[in-house]
N, C-alpha and C. Protein backbone atom coordinates (compact mmCIF):
# COMPACT_ATOMS: atom_id res chain seq x y z
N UNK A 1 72.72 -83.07 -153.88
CA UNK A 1 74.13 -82.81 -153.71
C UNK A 1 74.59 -81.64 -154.58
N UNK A 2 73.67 -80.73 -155.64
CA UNK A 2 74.35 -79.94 -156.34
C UNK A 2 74.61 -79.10 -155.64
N UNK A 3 73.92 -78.37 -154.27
CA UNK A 3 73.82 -77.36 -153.67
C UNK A 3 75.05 -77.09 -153.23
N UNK A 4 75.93 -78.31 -152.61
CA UNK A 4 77.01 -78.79 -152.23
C UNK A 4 78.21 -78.62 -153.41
N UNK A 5 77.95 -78.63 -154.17
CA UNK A 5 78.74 -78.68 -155.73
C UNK A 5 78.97 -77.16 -155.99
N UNK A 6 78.31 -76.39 -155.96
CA UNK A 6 77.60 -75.32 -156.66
C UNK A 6 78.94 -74.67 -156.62
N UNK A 7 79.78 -74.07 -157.79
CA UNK A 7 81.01 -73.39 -158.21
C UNK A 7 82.00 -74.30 -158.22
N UNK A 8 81.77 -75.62 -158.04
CA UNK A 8 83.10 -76.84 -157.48
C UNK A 8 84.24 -76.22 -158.42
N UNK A 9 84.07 -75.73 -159.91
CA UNK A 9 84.41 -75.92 -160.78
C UNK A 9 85.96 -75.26 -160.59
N UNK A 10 86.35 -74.07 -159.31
CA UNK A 10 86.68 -73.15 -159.60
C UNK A 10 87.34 -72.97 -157.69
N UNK A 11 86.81 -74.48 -157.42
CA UNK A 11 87.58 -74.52 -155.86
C UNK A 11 88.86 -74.93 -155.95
N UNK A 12 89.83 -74.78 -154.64
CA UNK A 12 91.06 -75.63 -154.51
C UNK A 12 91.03 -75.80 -153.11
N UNK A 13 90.68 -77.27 -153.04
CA UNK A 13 89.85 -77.77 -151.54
C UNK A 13 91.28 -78.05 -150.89
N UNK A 14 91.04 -77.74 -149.93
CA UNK A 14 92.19 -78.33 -148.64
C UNK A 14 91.57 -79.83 -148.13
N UNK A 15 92.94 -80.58 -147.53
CA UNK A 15 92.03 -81.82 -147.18
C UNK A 15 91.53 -81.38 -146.24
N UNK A 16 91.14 -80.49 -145.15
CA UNK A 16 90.09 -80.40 -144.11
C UNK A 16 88.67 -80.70 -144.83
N UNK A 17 88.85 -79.38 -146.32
CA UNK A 17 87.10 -79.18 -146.69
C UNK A 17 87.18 -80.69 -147.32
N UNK A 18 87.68 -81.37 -147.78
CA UNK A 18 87.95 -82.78 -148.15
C UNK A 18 87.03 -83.94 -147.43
N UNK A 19 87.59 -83.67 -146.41
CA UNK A 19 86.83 -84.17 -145.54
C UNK A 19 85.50 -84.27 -145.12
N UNK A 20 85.26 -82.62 -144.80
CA UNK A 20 84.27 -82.05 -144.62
C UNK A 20 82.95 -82.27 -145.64
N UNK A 21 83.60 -81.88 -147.18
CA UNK A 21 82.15 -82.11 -148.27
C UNK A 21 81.94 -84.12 -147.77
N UNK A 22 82.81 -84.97 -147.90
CA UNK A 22 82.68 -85.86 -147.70
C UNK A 22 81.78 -86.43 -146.60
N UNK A 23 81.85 -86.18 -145.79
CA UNK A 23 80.91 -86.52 -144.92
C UNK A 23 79.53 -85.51 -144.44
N UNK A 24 79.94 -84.76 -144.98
CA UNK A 24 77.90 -84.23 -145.81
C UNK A 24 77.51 -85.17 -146.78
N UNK A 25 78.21 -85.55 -147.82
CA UNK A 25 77.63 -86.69 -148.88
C UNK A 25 77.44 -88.29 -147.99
N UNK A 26 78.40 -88.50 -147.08
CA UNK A 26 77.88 -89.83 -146.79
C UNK A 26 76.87 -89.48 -145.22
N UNK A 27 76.62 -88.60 -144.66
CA UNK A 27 75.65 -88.39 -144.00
C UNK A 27 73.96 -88.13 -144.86
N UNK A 28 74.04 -87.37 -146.27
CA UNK A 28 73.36 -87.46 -146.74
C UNK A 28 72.50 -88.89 -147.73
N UNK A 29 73.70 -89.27 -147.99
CA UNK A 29 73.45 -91.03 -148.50
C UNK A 29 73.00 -92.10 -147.18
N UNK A 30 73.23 -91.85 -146.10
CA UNK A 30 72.54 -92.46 -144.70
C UNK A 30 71.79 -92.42 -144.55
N UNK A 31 71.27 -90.98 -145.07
CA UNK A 31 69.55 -90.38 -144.51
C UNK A 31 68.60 -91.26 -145.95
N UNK A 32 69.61 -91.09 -147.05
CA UNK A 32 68.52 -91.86 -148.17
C UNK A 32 68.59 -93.93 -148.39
N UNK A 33 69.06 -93.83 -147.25
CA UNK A 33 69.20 -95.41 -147.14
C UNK A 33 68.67 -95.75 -145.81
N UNK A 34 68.64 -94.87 -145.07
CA UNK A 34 67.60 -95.08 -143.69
C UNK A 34 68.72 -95.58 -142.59
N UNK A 35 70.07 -95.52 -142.28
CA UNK A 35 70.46 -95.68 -142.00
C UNK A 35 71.85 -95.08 -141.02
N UNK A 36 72.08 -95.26 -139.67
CA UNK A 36 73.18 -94.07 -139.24
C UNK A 36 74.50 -94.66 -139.14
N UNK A 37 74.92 -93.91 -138.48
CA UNK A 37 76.68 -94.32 -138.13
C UNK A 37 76.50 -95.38 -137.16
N UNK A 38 75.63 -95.95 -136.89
CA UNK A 38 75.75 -96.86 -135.79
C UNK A 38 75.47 -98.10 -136.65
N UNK A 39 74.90 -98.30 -137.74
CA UNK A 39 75.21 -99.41 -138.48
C UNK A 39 76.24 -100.20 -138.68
N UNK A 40 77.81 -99.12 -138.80
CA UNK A 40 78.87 -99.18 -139.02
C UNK A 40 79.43 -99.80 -140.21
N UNK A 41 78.61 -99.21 -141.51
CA UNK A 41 79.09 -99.91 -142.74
C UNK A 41 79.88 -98.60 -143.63
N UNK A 42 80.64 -99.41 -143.83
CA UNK A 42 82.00 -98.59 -144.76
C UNK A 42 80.73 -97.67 -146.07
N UNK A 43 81.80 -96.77 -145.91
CA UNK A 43 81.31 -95.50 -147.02
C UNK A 43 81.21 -96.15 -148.71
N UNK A 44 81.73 -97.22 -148.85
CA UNK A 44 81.91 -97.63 -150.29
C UNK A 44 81.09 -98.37 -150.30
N UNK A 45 80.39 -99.23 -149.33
CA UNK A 45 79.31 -99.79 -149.36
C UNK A 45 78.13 -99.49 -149.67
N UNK A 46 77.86 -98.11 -149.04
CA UNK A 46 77.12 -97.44 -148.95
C UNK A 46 76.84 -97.12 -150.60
N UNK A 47 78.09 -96.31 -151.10
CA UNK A 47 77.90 -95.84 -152.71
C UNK A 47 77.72 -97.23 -153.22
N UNK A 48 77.65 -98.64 -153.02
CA UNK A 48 77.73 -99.28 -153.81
C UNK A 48 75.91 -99.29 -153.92
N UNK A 49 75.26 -99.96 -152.89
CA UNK A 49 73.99 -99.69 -152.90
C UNK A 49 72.91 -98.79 -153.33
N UNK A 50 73.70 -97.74 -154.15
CA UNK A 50 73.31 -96.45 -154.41
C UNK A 50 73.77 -96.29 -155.81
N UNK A 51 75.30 -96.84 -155.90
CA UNK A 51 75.73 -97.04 -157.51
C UNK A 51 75.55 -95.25 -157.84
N UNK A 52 76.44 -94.59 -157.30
CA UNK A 52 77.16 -93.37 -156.99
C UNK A 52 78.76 -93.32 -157.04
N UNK A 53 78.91 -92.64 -157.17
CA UNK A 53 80.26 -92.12 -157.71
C UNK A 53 80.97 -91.14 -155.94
N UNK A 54 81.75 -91.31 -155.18
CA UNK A 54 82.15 -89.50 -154.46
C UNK A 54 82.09 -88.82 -155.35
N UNK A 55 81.81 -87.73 -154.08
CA UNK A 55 80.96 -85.98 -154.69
C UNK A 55 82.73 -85.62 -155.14
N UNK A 56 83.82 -85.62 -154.25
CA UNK A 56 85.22 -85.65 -154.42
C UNK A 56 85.74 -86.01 -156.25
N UNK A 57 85.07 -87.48 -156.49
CA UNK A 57 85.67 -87.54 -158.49
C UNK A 57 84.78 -86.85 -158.95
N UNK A 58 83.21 -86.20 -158.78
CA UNK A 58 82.04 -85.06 -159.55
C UNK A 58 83.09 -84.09 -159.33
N UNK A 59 83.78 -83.49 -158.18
CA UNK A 59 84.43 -82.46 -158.59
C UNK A 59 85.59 -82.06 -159.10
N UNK A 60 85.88 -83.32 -159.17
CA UNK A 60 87.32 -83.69 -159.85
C UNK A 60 86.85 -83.42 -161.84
N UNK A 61 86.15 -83.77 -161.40
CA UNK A 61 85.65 -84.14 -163.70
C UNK A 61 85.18 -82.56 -163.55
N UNK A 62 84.32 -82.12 -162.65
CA UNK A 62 84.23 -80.95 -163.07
C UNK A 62 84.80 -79.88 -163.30
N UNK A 63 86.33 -80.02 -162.42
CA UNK A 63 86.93 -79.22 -162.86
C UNK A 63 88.18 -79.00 -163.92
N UNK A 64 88.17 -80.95 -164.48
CA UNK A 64 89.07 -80.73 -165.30
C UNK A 64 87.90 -80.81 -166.62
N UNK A 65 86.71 -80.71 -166.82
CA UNK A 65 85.83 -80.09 -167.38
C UNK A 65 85.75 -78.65 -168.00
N UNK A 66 85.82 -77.70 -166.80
CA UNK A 66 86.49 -76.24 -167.09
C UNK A 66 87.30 -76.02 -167.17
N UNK A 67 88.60 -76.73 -167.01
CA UNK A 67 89.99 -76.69 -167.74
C UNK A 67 89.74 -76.76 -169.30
N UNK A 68 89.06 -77.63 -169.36
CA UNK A 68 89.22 -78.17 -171.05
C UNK A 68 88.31 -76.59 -171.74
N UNK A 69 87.78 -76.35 -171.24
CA UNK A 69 86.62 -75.29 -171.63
C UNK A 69 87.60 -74.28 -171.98
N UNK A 70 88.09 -74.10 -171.07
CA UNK A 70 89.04 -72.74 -170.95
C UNK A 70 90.35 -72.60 -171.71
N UNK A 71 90.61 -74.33 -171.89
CA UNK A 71 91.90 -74.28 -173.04
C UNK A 71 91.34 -73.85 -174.72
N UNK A 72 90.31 -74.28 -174.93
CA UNK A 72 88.93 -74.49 -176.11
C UNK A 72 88.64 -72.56 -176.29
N UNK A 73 88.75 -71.80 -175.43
CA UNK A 73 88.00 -70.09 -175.41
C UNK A 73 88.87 -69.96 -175.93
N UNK A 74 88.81 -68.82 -176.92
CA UNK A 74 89.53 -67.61 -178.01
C UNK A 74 90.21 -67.32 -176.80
N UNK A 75 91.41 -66.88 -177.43
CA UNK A 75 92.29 -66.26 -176.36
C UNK A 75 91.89 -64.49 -176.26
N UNK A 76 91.23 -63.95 -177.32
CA UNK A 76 90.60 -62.81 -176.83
C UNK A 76 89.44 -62.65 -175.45
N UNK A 77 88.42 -63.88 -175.56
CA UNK A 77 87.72 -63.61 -174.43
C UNK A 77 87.90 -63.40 -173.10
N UNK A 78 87.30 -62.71 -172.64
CA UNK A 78 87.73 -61.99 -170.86
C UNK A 78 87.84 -62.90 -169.67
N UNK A 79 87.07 -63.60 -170.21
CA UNK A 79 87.57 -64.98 -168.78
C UNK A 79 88.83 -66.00 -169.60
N UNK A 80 89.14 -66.17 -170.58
CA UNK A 80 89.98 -66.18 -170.93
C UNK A 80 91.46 -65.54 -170.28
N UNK A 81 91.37 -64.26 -170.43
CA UNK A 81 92.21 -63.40 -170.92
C UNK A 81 92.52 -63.08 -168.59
N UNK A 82 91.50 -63.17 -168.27
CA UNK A 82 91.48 -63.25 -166.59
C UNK A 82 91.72 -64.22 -165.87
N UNK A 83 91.84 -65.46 -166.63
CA UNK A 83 92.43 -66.45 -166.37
C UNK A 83 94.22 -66.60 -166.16
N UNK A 84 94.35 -65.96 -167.57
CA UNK A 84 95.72 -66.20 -167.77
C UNK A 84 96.51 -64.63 -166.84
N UNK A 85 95.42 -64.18 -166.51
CA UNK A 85 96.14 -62.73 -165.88
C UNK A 85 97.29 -63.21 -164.18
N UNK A 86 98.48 -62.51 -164.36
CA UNK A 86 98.86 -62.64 -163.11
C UNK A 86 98.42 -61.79 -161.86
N UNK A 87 98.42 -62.09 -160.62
CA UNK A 87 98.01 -61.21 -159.99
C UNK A 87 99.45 -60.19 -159.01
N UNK A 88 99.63 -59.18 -159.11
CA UNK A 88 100.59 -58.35 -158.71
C UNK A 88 100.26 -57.73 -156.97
N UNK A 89 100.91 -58.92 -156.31
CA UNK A 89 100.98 -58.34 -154.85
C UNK A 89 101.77 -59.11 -154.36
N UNK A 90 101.96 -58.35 -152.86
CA UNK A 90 103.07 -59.10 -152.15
C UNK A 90 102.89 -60.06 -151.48
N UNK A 91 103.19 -61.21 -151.63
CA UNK A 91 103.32 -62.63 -150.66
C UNK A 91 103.11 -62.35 -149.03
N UNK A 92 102.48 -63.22 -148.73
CA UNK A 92 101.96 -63.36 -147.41
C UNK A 92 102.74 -64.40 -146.78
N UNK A 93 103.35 -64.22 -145.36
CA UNK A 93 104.31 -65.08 -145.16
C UNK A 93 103.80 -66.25 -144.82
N UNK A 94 104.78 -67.50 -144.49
CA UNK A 94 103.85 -68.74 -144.32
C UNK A 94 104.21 -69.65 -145.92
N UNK A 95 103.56 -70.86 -145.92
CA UNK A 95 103.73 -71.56 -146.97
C UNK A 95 102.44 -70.46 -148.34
N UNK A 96 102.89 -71.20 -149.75
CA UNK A 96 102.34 -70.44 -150.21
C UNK A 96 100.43 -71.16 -150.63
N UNK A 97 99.95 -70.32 -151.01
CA UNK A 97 98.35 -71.31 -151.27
C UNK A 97 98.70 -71.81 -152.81
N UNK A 98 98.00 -72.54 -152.84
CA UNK A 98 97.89 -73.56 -153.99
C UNK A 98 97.22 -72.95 -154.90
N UNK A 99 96.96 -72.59 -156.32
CA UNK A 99 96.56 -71.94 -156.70
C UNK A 99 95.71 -73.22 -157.71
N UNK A 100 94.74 -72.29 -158.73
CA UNK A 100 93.99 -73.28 -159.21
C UNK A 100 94.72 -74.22 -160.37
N UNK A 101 95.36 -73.53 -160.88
CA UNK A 101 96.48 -74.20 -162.25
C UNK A 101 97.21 -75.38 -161.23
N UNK A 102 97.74 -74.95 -160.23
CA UNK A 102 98.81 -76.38 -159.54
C UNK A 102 97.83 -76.98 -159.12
N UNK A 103 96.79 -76.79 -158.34
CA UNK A 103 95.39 -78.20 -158.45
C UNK A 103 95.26 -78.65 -159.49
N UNK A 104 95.12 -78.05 -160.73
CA UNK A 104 94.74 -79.01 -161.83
C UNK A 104 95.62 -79.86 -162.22
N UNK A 105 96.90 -79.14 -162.17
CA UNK A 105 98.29 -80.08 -162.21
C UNK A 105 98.64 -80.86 -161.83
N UNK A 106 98.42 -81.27 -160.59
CA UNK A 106 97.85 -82.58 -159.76
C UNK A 106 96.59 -83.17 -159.77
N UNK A 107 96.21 -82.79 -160.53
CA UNK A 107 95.04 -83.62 -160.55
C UNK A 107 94.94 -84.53 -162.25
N UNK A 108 95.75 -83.84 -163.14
CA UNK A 108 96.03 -84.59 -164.24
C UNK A 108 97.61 -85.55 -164.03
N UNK A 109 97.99 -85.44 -163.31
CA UNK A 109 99.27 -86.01 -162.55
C UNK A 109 98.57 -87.32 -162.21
N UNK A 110 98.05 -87.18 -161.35
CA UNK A 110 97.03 -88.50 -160.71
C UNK A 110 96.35 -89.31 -161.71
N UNK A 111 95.92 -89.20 -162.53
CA UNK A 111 95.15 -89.66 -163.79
C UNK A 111 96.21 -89.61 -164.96
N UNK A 112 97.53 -89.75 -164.62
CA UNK A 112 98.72 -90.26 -165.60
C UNK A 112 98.56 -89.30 -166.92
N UNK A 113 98.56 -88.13 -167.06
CA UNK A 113 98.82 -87.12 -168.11
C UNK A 113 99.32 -85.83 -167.77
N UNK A 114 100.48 -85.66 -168.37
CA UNK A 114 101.29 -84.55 -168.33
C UNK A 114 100.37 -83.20 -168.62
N UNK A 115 100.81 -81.95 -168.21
CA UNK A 115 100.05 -80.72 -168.53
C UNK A 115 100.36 -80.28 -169.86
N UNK A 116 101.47 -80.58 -170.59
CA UNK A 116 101.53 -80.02 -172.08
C UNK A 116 100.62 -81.09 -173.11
N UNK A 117 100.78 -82.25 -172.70
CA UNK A 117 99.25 -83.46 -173.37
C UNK A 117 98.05 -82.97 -173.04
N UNK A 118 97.88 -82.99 -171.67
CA UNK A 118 96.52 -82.36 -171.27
C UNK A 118 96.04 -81.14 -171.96
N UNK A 119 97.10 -80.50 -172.10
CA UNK A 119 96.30 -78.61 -173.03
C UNK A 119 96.03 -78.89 -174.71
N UNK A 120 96.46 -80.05 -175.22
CA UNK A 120 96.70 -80.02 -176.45
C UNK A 120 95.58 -81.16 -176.57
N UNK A 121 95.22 -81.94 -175.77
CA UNK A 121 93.95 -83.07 -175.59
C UNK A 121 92.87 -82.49 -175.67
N UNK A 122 92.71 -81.54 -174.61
CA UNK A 122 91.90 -80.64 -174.17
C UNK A 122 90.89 -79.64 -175.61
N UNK A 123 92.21 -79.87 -176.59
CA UNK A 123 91.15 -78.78 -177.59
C UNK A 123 90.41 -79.60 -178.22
N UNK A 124 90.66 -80.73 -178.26
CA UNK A 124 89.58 -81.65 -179.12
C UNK A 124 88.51 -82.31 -177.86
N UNK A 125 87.21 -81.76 -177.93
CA UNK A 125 86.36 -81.98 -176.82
C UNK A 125 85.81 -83.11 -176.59
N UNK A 126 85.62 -83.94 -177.76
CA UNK A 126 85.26 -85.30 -177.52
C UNK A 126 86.17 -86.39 -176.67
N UNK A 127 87.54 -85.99 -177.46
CA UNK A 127 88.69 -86.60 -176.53
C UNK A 127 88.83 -86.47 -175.15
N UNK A 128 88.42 -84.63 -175.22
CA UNK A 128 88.62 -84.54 -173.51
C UNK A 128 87.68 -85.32 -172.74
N UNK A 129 86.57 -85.12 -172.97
CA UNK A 129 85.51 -86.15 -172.17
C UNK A 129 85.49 -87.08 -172.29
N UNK A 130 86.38 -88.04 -173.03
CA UNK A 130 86.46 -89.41 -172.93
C UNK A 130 87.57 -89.32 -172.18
N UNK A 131 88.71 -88.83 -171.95
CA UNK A 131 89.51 -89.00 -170.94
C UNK A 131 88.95 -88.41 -169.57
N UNK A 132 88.14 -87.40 -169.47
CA UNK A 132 87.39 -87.03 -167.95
C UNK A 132 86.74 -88.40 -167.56
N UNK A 133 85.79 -88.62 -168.36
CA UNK A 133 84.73 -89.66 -167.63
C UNK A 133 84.94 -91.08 -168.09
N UNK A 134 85.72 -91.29 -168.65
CA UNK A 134 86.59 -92.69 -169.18
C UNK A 134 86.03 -93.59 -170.08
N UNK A 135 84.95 -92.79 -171.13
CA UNK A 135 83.98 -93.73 -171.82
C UNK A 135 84.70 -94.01 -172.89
């Protein structure tokens, strides 16, 4: 499944691709259980037998993983410093895209922590990974 992963860190999935990585992971968990859609057993079943996690919370930790990373960088460094850069162009009509900061923002929303806790959590790394992976 990393192949599938590979940059997660740095996506902002629509629910289509939502969908989509999802059922590559439970088509791929079918093939390692010997089993198809005609079985007709629920997807959580499946991870239970397997004692797996969705690829969906791996990319969830992973990317509030590189959040924490990125709050933690000198504010001199260039991915740093390209991070925090705005980008100067004109809006495309239509609703606007989601950018990676308002994904993360919802995504620490969901897991009950504000974004000014989260940046200030975030610099102490042990903390952060006990609040990512809940140990």
């Amino acid at each position: 499944m990393l192949v599938v992963m590979f940059g997660s860190e740095r996506w902002v999935l629509t629910k289509r691709q939502e969908s989509l990585i999802q059922a590559v992971e439970m088509k791929y968990l079918g093939k390692v259980l010997g089993i198809t859609r005609m079985n007709k057993l629920r997807n959580s079943h499946i991870r239970e037998q397997l004692k797996v996690q969705p690829v969906l919370t791996t990319i969830e930790n992973c990317q509030l993983r590189w959040y924490g990373h990125l709050k933690r960088l000198n504010k001199e460094r260039q991915v740093r410093r390209v991070w925090e850069a705005k980008r100067q162009e004109k809006r495309k009509k239509g609703r606007p895209t989601t950018t990676w900061d308002q994904n993360v923002a919802k995504l620490l929303k969901t897991r009950g922590i504000g974004c000014a806790e989260a940046a200030s959590m975030a610099l102490d790394k042990k903390k952060w990974q006990n609040f990512i992976y809940g140990k």
